[in-house]
C-alpha atoms as a PDB file:
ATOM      1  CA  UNK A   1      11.275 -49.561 -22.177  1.00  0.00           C
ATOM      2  CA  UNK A   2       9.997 -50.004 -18.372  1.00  0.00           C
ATOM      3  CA  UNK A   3      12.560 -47.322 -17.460  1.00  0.00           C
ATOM      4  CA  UNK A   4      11.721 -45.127 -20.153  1.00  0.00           C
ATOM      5  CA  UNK A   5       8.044 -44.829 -19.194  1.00  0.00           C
ATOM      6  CA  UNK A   6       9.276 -44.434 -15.097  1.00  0.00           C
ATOM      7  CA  UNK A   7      11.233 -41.662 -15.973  1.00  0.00           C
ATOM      8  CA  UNK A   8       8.154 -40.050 -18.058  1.00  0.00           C
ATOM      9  CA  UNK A   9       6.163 -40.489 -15.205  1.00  0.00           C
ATOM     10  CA  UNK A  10       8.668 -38.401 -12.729  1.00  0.00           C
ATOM     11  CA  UNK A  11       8.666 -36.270 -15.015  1.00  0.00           C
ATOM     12  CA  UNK A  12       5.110 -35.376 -15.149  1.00  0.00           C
ATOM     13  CA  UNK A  13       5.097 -35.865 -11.257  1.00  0.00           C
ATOM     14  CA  UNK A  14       7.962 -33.225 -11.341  1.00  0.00           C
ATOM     15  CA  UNK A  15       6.130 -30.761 -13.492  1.00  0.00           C
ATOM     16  CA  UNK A  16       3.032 -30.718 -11.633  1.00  0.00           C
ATOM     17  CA  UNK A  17       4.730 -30.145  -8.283  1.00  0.00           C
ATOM     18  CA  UNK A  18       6.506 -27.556  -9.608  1.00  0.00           C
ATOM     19  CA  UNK A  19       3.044 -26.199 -11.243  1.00  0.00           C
ATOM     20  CA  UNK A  20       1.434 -26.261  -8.091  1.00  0.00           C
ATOM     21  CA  UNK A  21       4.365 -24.234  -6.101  1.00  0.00           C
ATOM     22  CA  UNK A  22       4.077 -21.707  -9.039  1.00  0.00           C
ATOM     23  CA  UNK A  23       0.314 -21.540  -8.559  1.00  0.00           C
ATOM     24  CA  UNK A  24       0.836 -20.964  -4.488  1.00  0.00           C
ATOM     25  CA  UNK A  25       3.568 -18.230  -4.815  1.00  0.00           C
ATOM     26  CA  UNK A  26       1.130 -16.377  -7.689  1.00  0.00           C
ATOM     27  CA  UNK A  27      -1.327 -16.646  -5.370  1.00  0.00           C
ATOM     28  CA  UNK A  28       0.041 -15.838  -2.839  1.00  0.00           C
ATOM     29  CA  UNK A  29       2.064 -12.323  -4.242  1.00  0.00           C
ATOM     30  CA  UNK A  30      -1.511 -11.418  -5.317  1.00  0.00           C
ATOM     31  CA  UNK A  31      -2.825 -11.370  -1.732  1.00  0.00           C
ATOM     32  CA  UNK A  32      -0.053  -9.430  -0.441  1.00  0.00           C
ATOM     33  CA  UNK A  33      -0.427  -7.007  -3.110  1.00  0.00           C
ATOM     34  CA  UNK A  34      -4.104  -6.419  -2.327  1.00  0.00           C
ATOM     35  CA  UNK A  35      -2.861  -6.242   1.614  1.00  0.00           C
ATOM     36  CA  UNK A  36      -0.677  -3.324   0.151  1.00  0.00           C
ATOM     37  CA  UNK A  37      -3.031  -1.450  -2.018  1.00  0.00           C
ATOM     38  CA  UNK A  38      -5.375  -1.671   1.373  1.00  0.00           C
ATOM     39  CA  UNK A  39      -3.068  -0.622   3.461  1.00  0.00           C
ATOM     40  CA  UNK A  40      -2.369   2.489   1.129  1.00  0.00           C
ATOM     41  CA  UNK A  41      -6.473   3.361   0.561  1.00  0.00           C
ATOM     42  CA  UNK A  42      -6.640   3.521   4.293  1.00  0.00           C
ATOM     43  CA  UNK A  43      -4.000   5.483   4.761  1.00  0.00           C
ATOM     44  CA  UNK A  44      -4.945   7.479   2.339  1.00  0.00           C
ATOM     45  CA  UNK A  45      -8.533   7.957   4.012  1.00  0.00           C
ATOM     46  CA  UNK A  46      -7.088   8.596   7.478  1.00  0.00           C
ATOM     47  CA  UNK A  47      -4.459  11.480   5.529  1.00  0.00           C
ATOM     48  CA  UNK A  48      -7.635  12.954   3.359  1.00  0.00           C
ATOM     49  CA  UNK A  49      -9.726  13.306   7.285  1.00  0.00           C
ATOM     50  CA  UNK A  50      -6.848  15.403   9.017  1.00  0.00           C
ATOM     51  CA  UNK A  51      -6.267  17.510   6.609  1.00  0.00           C
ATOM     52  CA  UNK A  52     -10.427  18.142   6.427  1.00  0.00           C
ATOM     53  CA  UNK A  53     -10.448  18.276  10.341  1.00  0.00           C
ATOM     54  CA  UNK A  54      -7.153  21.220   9.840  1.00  0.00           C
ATOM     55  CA  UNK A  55      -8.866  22.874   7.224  1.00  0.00           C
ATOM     56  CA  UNK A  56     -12.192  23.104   9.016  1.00  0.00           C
ATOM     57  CA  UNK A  57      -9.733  24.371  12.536  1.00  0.00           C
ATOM     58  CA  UNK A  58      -8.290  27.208  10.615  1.00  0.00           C
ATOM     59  CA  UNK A  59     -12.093  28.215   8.999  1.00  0.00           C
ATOM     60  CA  UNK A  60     -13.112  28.481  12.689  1.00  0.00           C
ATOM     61  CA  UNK A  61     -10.252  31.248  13.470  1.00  0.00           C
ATOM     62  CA  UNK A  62     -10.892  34.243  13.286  1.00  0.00           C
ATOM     63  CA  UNK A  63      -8.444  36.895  11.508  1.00  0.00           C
ATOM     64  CA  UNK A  64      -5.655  37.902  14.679  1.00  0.00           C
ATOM     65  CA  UNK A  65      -5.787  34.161  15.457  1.00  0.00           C
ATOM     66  CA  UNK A  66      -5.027  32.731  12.466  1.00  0.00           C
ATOM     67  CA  UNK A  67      -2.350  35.637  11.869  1.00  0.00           C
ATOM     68  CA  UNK A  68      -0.711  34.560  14.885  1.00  0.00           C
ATOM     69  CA  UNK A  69      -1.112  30.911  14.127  1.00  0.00           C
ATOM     70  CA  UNK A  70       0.488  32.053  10.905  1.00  0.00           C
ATOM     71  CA  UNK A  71       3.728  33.452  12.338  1.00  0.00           C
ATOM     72  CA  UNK A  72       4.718  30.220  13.463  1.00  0.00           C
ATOM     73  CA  UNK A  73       5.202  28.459   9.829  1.00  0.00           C
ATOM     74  CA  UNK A  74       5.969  31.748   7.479  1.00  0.00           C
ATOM     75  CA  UNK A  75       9.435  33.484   6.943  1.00  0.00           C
ATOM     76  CA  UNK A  76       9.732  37.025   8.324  1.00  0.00           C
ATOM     77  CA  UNK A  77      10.438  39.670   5.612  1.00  0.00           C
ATOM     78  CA  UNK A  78      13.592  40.806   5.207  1.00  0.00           C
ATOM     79  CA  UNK A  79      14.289  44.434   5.111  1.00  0.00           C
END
């Protein structure tokens, strides 16, 4: 009987160690997650501001510029 209620008592020991590792990883899976989706929303930002700071370049050329500009990034014609 004085075993039985030892081994009950490991048990519950056992279970609420392994609880509390299960409650650290969760917790810690969540933070890194929200590190990510950070990491992504800034990049994001910083990616959304160059291509506003490009845009607003190529407003500021005038037509010949911008068709030379141009020639660097489009196909020729053929024929």
């Amino acid at each position: 009987m004085f075993m039985l209620a030892r081994l009950k008592l490991y048990a519950y020991a056992a279970v609420a160690v392994l609880g509390a590792m299960l409650m650290v990883y969760l917790k810690g899976a969540a933070s890194g997650a929200q590190k990510v989706r950070a990491k992504a929303t800034k990049r994001r930002i910083d990616d959304m501001l160059t291509a506003k700071d490009v845009e607003n370049e190529v407003k500021r050329l005038d037509d010949d510029a911008l068709l030379n500009r141009a020639n660097k990034w489009v196909r020729k014609r053929d024929g």
